[in-house]
Protein backbone atom coordinates (compact mmCIF):
# COMPACT_ATOMS: atom_id res chain seq x y z
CA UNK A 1 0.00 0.00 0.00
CA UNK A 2 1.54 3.60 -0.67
CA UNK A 3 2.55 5.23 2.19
CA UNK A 4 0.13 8.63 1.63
CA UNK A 5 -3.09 8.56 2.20
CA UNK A 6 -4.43 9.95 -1.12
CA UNK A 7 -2.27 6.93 -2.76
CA UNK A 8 -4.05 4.41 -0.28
CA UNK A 9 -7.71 6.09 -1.21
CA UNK A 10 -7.13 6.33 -5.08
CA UNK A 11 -5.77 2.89 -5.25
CA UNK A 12 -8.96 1.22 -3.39
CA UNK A 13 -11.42 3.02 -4.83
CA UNK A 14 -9.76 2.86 -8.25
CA UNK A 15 -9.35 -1.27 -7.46
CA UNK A 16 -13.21 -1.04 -6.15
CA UNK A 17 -14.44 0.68 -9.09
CA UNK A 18 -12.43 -2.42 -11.19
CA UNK A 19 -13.72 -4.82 -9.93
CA UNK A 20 -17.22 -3.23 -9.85
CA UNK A 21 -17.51 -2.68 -13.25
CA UNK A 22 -16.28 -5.93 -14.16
CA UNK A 23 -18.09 -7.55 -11.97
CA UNK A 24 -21.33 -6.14 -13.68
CA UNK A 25 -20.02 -6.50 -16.91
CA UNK A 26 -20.27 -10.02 -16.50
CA UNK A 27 -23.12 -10.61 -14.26
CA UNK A 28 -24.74 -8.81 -17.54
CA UNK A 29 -22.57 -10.68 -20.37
CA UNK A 30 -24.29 -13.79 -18.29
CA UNK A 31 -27.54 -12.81 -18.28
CA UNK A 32 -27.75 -11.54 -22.05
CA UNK A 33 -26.09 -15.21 -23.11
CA UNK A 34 -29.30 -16.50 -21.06
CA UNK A 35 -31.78 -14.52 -22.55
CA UNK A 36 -29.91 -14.97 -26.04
CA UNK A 37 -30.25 -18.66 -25.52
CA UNK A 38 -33.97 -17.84 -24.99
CA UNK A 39 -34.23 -15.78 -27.67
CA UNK A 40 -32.41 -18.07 -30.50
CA UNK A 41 -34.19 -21.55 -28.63
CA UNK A 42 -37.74 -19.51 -29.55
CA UNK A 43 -36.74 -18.81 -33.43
CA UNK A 44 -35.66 -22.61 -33.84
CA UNK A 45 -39.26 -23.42 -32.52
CA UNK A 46 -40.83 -20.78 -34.19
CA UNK A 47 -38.91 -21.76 -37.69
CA UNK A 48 -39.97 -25.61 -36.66
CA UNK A 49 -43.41 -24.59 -36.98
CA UNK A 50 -43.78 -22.60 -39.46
CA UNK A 51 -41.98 -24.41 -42.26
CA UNK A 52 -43.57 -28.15 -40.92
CA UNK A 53 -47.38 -27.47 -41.70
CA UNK A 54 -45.63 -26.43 -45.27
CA UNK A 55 -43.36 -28.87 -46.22
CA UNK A 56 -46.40 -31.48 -45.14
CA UNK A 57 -48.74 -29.72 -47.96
CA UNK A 58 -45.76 -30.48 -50.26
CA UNK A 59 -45.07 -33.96 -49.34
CA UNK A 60 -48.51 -35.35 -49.15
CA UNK A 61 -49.14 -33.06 -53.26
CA UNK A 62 -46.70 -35.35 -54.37
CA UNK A 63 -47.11 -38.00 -57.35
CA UNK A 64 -44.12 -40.49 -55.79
CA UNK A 65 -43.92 -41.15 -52.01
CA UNK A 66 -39.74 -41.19 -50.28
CA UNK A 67 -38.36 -39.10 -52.58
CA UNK A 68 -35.72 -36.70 -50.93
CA UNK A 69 -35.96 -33.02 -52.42
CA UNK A 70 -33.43 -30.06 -51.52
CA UNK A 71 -34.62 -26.27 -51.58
CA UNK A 72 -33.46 -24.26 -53.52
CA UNK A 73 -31.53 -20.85 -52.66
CA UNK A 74 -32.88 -17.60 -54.51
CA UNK A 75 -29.00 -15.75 -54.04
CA UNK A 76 -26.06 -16.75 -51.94
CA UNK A 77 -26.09 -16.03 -48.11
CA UNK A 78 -25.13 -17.21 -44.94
CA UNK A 79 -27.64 -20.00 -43.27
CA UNK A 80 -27.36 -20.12 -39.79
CA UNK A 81 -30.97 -22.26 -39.51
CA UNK A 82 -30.41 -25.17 -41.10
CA UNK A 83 -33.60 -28.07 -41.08
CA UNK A 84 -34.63 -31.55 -42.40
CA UNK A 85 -37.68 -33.02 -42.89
CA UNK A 86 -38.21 -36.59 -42.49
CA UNK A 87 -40.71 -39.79 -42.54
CA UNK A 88 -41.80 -41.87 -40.17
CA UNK A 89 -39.22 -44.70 -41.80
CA UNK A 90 -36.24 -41.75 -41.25
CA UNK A 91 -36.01 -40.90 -45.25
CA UNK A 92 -35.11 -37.75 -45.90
CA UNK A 93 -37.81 -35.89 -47.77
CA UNK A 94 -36.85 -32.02 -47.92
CA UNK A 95 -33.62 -30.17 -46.65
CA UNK A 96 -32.64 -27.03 -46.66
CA UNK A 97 -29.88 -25.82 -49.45
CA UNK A 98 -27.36 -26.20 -46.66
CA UNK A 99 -27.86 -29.05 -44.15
CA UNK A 100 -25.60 -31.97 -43.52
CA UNK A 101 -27.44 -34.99 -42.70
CA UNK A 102 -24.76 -35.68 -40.58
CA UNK A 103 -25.57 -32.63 -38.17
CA UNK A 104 -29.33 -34.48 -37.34
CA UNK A 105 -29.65 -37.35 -35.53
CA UNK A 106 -33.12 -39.56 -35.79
CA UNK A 107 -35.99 -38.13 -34.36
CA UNK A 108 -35.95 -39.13 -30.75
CA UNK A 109 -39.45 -37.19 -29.72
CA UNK A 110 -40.43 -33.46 -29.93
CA UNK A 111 -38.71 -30.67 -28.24
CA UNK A 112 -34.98 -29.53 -28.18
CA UNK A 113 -32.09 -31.85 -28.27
CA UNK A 114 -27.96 -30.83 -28.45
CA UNK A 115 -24.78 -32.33 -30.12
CA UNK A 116 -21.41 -31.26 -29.46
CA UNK A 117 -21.70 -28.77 -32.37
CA UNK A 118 -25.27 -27.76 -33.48
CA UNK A 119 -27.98 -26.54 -31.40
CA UNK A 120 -31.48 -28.63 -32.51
CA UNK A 121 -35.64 -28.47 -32.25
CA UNK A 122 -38.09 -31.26 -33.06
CA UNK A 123 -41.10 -31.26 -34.23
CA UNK A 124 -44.03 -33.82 -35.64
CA UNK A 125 -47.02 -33.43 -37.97
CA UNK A 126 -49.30 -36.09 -39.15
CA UNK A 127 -49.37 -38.07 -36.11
CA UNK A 128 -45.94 -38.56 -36.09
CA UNK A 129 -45.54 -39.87 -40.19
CA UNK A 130 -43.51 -36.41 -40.63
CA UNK A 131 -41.03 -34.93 -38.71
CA UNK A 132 -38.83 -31.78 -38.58
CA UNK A 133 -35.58 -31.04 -36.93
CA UNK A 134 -34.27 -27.56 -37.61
CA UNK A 135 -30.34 -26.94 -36.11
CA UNK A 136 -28.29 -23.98 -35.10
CA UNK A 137 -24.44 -24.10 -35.25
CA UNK A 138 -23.77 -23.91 -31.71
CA UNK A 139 -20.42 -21.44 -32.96
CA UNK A 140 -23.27 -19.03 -33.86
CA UNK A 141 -24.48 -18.73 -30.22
CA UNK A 142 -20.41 -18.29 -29.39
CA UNK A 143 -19.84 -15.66 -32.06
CA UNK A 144 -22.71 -13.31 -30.60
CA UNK A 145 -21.95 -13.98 -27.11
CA UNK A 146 -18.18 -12.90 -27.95
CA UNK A 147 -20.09 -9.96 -30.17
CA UNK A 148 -22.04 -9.05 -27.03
CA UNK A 149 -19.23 -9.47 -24.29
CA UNK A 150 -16.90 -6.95 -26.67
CA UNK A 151 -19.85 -5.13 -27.07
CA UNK A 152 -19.62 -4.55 -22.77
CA UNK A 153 -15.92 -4.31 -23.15
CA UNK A 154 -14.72 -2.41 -25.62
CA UNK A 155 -16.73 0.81 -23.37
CA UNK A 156 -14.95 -1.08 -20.60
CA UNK A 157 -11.85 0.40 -21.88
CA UNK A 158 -13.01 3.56 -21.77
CA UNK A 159 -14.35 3.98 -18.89
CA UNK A 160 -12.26 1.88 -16.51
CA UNK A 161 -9.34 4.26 -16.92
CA UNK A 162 -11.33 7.65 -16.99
CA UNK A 163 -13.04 6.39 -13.39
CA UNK A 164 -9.50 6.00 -12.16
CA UNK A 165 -8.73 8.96 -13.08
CA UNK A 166 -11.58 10.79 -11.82
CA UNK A 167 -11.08 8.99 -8.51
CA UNK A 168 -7.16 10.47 -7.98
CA UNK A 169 -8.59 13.42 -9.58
CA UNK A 170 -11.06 14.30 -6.61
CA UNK A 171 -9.28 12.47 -4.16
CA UNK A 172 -6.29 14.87 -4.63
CA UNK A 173 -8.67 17.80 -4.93
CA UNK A 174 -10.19 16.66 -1.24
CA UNK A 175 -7.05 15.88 0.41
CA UNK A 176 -5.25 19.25 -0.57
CA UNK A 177 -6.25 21.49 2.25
CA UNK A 178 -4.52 18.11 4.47
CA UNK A 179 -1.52 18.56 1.91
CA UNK A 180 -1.43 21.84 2.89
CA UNK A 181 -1.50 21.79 6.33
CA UNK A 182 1.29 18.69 5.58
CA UNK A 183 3.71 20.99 3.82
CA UNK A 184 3.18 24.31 6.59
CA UNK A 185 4.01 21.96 9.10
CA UNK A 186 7.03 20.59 8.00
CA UNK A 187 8.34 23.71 6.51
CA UNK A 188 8.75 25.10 9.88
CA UNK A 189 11.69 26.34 11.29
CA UNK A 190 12.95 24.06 14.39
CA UNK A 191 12.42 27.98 16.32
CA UNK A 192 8.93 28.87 14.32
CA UNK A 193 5.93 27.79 17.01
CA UNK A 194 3.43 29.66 15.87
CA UNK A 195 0.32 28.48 14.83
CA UNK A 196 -0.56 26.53 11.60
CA UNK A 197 -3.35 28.19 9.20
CA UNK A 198 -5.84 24.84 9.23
CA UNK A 199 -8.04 26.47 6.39
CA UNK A 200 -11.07 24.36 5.07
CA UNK A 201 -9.97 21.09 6.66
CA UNK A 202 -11.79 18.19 6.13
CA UNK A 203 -13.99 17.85 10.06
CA UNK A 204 -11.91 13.98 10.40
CA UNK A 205 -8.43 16.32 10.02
CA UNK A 206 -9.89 19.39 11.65
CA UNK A 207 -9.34 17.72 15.59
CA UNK A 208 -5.78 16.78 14.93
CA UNK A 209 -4.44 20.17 13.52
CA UNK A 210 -6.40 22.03 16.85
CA UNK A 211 -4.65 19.51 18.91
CA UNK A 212 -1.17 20.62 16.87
CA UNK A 213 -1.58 24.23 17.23
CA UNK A 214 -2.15 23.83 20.99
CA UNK A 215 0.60 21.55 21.16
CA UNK A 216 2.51 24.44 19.62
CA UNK A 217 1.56 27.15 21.40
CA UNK A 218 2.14 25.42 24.62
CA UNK A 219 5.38 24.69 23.59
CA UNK A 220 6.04 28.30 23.05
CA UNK A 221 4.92 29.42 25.90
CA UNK A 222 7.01 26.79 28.28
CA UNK A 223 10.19 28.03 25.99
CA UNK A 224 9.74 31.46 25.94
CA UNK A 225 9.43 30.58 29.91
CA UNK A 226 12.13 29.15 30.39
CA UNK A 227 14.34 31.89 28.16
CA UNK A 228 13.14 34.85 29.92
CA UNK A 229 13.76 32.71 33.17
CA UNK A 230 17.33 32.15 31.91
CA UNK A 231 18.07 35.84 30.30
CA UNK A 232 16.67 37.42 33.55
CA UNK A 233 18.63 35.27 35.99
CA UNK A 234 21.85 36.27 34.25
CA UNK A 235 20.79 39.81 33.61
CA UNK A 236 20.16 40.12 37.50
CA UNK A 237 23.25 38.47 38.39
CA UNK A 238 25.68 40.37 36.88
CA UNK A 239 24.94 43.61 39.02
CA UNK A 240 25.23 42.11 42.02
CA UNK A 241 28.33 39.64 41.11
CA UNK A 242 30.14 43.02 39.57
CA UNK A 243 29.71 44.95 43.09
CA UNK A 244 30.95 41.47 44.52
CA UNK A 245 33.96 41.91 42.45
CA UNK A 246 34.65 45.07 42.42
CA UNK A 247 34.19 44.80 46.58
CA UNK A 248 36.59 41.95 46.83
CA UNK A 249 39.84 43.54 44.61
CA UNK A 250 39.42 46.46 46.98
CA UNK A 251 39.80 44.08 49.77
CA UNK A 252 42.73 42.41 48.34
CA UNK A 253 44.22 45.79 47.77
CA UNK A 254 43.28 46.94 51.58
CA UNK A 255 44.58 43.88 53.31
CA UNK A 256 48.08 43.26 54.24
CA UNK A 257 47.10 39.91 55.89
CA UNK A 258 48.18 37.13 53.40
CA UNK A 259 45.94 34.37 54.42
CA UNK A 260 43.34 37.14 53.88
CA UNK A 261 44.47 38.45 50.53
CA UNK A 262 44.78 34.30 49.29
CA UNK A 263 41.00 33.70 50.46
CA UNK A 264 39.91 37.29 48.92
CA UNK A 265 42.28 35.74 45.27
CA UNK A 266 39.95 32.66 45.68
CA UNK A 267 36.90 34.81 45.47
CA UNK A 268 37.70 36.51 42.68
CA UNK A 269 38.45 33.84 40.99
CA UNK A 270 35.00 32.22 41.92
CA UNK A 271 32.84 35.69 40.83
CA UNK A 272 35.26 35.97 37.47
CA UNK A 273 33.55 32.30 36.92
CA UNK A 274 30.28 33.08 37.70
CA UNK A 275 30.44 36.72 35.72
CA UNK A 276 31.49 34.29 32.61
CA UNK A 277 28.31 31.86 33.28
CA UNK A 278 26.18 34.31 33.53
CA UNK A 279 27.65 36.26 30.12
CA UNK A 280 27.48 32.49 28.55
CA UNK A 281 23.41 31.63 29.93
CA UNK A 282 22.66 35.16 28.08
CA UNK A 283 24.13 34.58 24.81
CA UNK A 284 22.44 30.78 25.15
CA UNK A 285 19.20 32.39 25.68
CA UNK A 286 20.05 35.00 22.80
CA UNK A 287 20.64 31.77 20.56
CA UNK A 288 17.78 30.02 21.56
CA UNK A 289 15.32 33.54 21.18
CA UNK A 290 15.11 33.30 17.49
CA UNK A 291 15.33 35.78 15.04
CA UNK A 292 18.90 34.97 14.00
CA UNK A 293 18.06 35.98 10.07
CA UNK A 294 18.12 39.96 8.90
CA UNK A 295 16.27 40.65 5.87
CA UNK A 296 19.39 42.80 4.97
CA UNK A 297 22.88 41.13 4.41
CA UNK A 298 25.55 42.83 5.93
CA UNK A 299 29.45 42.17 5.27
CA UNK A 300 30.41 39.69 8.07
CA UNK A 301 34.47 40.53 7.97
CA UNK A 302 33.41 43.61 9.57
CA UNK A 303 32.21 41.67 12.70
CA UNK A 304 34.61 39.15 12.27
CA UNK A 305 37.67 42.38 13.00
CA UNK A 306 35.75 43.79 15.45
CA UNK A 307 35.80 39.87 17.72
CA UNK A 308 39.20 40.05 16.91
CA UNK A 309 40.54 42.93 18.35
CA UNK A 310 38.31 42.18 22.10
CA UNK A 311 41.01 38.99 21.57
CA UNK A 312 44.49 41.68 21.54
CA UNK A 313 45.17 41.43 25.22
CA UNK A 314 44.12 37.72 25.86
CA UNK A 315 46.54 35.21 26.92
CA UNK A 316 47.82 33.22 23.65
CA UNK A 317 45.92 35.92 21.18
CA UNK A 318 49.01 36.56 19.37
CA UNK A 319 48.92 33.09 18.25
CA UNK A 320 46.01 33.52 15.78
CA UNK A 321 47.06 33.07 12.32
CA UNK A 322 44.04 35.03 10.54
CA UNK A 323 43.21 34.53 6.93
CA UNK A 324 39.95 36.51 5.62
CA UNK A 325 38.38 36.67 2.02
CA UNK A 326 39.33 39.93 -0.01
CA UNK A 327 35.64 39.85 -1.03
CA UNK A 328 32.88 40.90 1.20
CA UNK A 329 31.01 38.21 2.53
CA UNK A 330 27.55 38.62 2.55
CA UNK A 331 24.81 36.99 4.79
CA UNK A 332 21.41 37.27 6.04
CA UNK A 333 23.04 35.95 10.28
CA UNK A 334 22.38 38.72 12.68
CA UNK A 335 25.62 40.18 13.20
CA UNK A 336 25.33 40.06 16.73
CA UNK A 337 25.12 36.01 15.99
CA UNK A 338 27.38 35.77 14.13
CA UNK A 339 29.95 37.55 16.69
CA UNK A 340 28.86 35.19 19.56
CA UNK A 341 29.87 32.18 17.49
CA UNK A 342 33.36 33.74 16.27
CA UNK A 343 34.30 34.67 20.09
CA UNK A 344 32.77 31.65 21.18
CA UNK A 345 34.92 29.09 18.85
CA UNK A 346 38.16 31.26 19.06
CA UNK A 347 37.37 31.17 23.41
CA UNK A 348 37.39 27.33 22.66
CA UNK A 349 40.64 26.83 20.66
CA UNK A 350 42.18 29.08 23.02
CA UNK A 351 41.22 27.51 25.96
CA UNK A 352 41.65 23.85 24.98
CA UNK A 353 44.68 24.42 22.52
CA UNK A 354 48.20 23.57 23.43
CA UNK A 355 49.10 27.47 23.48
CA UNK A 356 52.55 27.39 21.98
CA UNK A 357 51.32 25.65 18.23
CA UNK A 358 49.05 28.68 15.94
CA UNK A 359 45.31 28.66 16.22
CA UNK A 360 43.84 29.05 12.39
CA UNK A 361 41.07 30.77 11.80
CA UNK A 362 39.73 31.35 8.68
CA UNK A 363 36.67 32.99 7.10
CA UNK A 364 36.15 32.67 3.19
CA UNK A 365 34.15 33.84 0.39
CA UNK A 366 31.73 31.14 0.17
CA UNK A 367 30.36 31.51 4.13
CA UNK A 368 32.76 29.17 6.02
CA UNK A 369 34.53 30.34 9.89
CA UNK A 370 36.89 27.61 10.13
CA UNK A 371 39.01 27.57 13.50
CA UNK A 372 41.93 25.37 14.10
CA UNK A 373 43.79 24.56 16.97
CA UNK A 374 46.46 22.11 18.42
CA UNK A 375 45.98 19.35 20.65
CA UNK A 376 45.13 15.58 21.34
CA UNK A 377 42.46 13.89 19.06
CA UNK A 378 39.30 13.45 20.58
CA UNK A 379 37.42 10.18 21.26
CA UNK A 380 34.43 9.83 18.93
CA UNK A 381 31.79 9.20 21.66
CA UNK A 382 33.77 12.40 23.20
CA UNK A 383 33.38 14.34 20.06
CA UNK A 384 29.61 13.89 19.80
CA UNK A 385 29.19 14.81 23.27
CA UNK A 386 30.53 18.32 22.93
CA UNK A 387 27.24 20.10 21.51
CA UNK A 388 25.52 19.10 24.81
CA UNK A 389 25.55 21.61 27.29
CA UNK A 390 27.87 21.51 30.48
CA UNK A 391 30.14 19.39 28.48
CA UNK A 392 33.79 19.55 28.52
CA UNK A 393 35.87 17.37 26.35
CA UNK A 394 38.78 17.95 28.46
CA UNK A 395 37.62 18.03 31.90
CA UNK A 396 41.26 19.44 33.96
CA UNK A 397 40.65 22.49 31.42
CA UNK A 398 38.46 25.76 33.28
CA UNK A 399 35.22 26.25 31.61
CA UNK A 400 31.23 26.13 31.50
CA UNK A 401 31.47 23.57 28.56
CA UNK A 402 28.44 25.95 27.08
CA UNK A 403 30.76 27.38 23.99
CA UNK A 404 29.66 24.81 21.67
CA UNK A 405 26.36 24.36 22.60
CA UNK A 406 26.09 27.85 22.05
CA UNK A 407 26.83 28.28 18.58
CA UNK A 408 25.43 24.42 17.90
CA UNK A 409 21.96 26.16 18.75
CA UNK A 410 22.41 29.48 16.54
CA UNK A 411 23.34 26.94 14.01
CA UNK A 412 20.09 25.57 14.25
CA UNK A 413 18.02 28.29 14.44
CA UNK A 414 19.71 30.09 11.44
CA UNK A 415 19.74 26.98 9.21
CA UNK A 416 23.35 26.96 9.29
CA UNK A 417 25.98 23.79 9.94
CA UNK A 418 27.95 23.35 12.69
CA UNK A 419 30.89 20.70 12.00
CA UNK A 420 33.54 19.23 14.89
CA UNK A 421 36.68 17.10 13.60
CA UNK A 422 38.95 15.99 15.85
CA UNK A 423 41.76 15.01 14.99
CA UNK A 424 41.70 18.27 12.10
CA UNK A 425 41.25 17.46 8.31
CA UNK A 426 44.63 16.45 6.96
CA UNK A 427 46.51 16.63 10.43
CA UNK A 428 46.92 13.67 12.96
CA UNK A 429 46.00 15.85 15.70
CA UNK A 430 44.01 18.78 16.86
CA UNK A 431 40.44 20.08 16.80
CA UNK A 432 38.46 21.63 13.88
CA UNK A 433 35.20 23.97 14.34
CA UNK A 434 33.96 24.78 10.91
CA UNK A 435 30.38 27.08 10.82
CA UNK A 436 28.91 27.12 7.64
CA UNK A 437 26.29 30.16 6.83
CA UNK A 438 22.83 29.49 5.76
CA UNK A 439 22.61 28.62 2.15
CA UNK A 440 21.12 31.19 0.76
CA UNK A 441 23.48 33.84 2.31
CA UNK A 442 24.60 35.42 -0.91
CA UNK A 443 22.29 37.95 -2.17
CA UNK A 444 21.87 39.78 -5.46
């Protein structure tokens, strides 16, 4: 059975419809053949008695008794009754021009009698002295039932395949509003959750696309939840963490106590940590927002220089071999996006990178941010773990393991491709990020 349903409805009705019409095709041949059978058993009786009380005028006007006369034809033609008239001794006393006394048995009583190949009526006059049989070639009856069944046919033809088409024709034409529906739904976005337009639905469909657009809207409201929950919480902690911080360097400048001054050094540490988690949850909930695509295209090398140069002053920065296209290139990412994945995969090589080997990073004209750095090859299960959030690949490194998860979900929501190789393409070692842009990021 095909896997749509239009397929599954056009191919039983058209199969119903088939066997339908050929299933009254022949319950009629059948019937006609009876009434056929009927029809040409009638003429041989009718034939019998109308040419008997004849030929008996003729025999009895006759000068010489047994003597076997054949009819004459008035012009050639086809005879399908052919009959014989005999006596009550079986002599042969009139034919017609074309019966074969071969094709008549003796007279065995009145009424209808049947060889292999002829089709026969009896008849008596006289008190029996004279008798007729008249005979039908039973390849007659075949020839009109084959006449009549290709008669029933040959519209068959016709018809069969113009019902089949009918039947995809309306079934398509009834299913489309559920094709449509079909093809909103799965052209969605994996961040669109608004509702589907249900149109005129068919009332069987209309349940199951209410059910979806709930389904959807709850969705969105339990993510949009759970964003604002995550934005706010970091937006509220960094006010409070920066007085923290800013409280706890004036302590370690204050003290001269050096137990003090380590514990205060600890501190800092801890609030630098939680300032970065806090920085990270808002860019996660910036990725995970939506609208990721401009309708303008703006020149990403631009952004790309302006990530760059927040990198000048930070540990192993000088290492970054840069290579950018001469041409602008062109895409519909937000640029703010498109900044939090650069930083975000340059953060990562730098942090996990062996610091004394060059981290690549390379942006070219077709839409690709490739960035390369040193270091042990990854373990595959490792490697496909390192999208998930809270994941570190190496754990003694510092870090919120949400860098790649970050840019793994802007990569998502802008239809883009996020691709992790470890060891690097053509090396025995090291890590590769490479970010391709949405397809359709060149414009006219």
């Amino acid at each position: 059975m095909p896997g749509s349903l239009q397929g599954r409805l056009a191919l039983t009705l058209g199969l119903g419809l088939t066997v339908l019409w050929l299933s009254t095709a022949w319950i009629t041949a059948t019937l006609l053949r009876s009434e056929m059978n009927e029809v040409f058993d009638s003429a041989l009786e009718e034939t019998a008695q109308r040419i008997l009380p004849l030929a008996a005028l003729d025999i009895i006007g006759r000068d010489e008794a047994g003597i076997s006369q054949r009819i004459a034809t008035l012009r050639p033609h086809e005879e399908f009754f052919t009959y014989l008239v005999r006596d009550d001794l079986g002599r042969v006393l009139l034919r017609s021009h074309s019966a074969d006394d071969a094709d008549f048995p003796p007279f065995a009583g009145l009424g209808f009698q049947q060889t292999a190949t002829h089709r026969l009526y009896y008849d008596a006059a006289l008190q029996g002295t004279i008798t007729i049989a008249v005979a039908e070639p039973l390849s007659h009856r075949a020839e009109m039932a084959r006449e009549t069944l290709a008669g029933l046919a040959l519209p068959l033809i016709v018809v069969i395949p113009l019902s089949l088409i009918g039947t995809a024709l309306i079934v398509g034409r009834s299913l489309r509003p559920v094709r449509r529906f079909s093809e909103a739904l799965s052209s969605r976005g994996p961040r669109d959750l608004s509702a589907v337009k249900t149109g005129r639905l068919p009332d069987e469909i209309s349940p199951v696309a209410k059910a979806v657009n709930q389904l959807l809207d709850q969705l969105r409201r339990t993510l949009e939840a759970e964003r604002s929950f995550t934005a706010n919480a970091a937006h509220e902690l960094r006010t409070p963490v920066a007085a923290a911080l800013a409280q706890t360097q004036r302590l370690m400048a204050e003290t001269t106590d050096t137990k003090t001054g380590q514990r205060a050094s600890d501190i800092e540490s801890a609030l630098k940590r939680l300032n970065r988690l806090s920085e990270k949850l808002m860019q996660l909930a910036r990725a995970e927002g939506g609208r990721l695509r401009r309708e303008a295209p703006s020149d990403l090398r631009l952004v790309l220089n302006m990530v760059l140069s927040e990198f000048n002053h930070a540990a192993g920065a000088e290492n970054i071999q840069t290579r950018v296209s001469e041409q602008p290139v062109l895409s519909d990412l937000d640029p703010d996006a498109f900044a939090i994945v650069a930083r975000n995969l340059l953060e990562n090589a730098l942090r996990h990178g062996s610091g004394s080997a060059p981290i690549e990073l390379q942006l070219t004209g077709n839409g690709t941010l490739r960035v390369v750095n040193d270091g042990p090859p990854l373990l595959p299960e490792t490697l496909a773990r390192l999208t998930a959030r809270f994941e570190r690949g190496n754990a003694t490194v510092k870090g919120n393991g949400l860098g790649l998860s970050i840019v793994q979900a802007i990569a998502e929501g802008a239809q883009a491709t996020l691709e992790l190789h470890s060891p690097a393409r053509g090396c025995v070692a090291g890590f590769e990020a490479v970010f391709h842009l949405p397809d359709d990021y060149a414009k006219p």
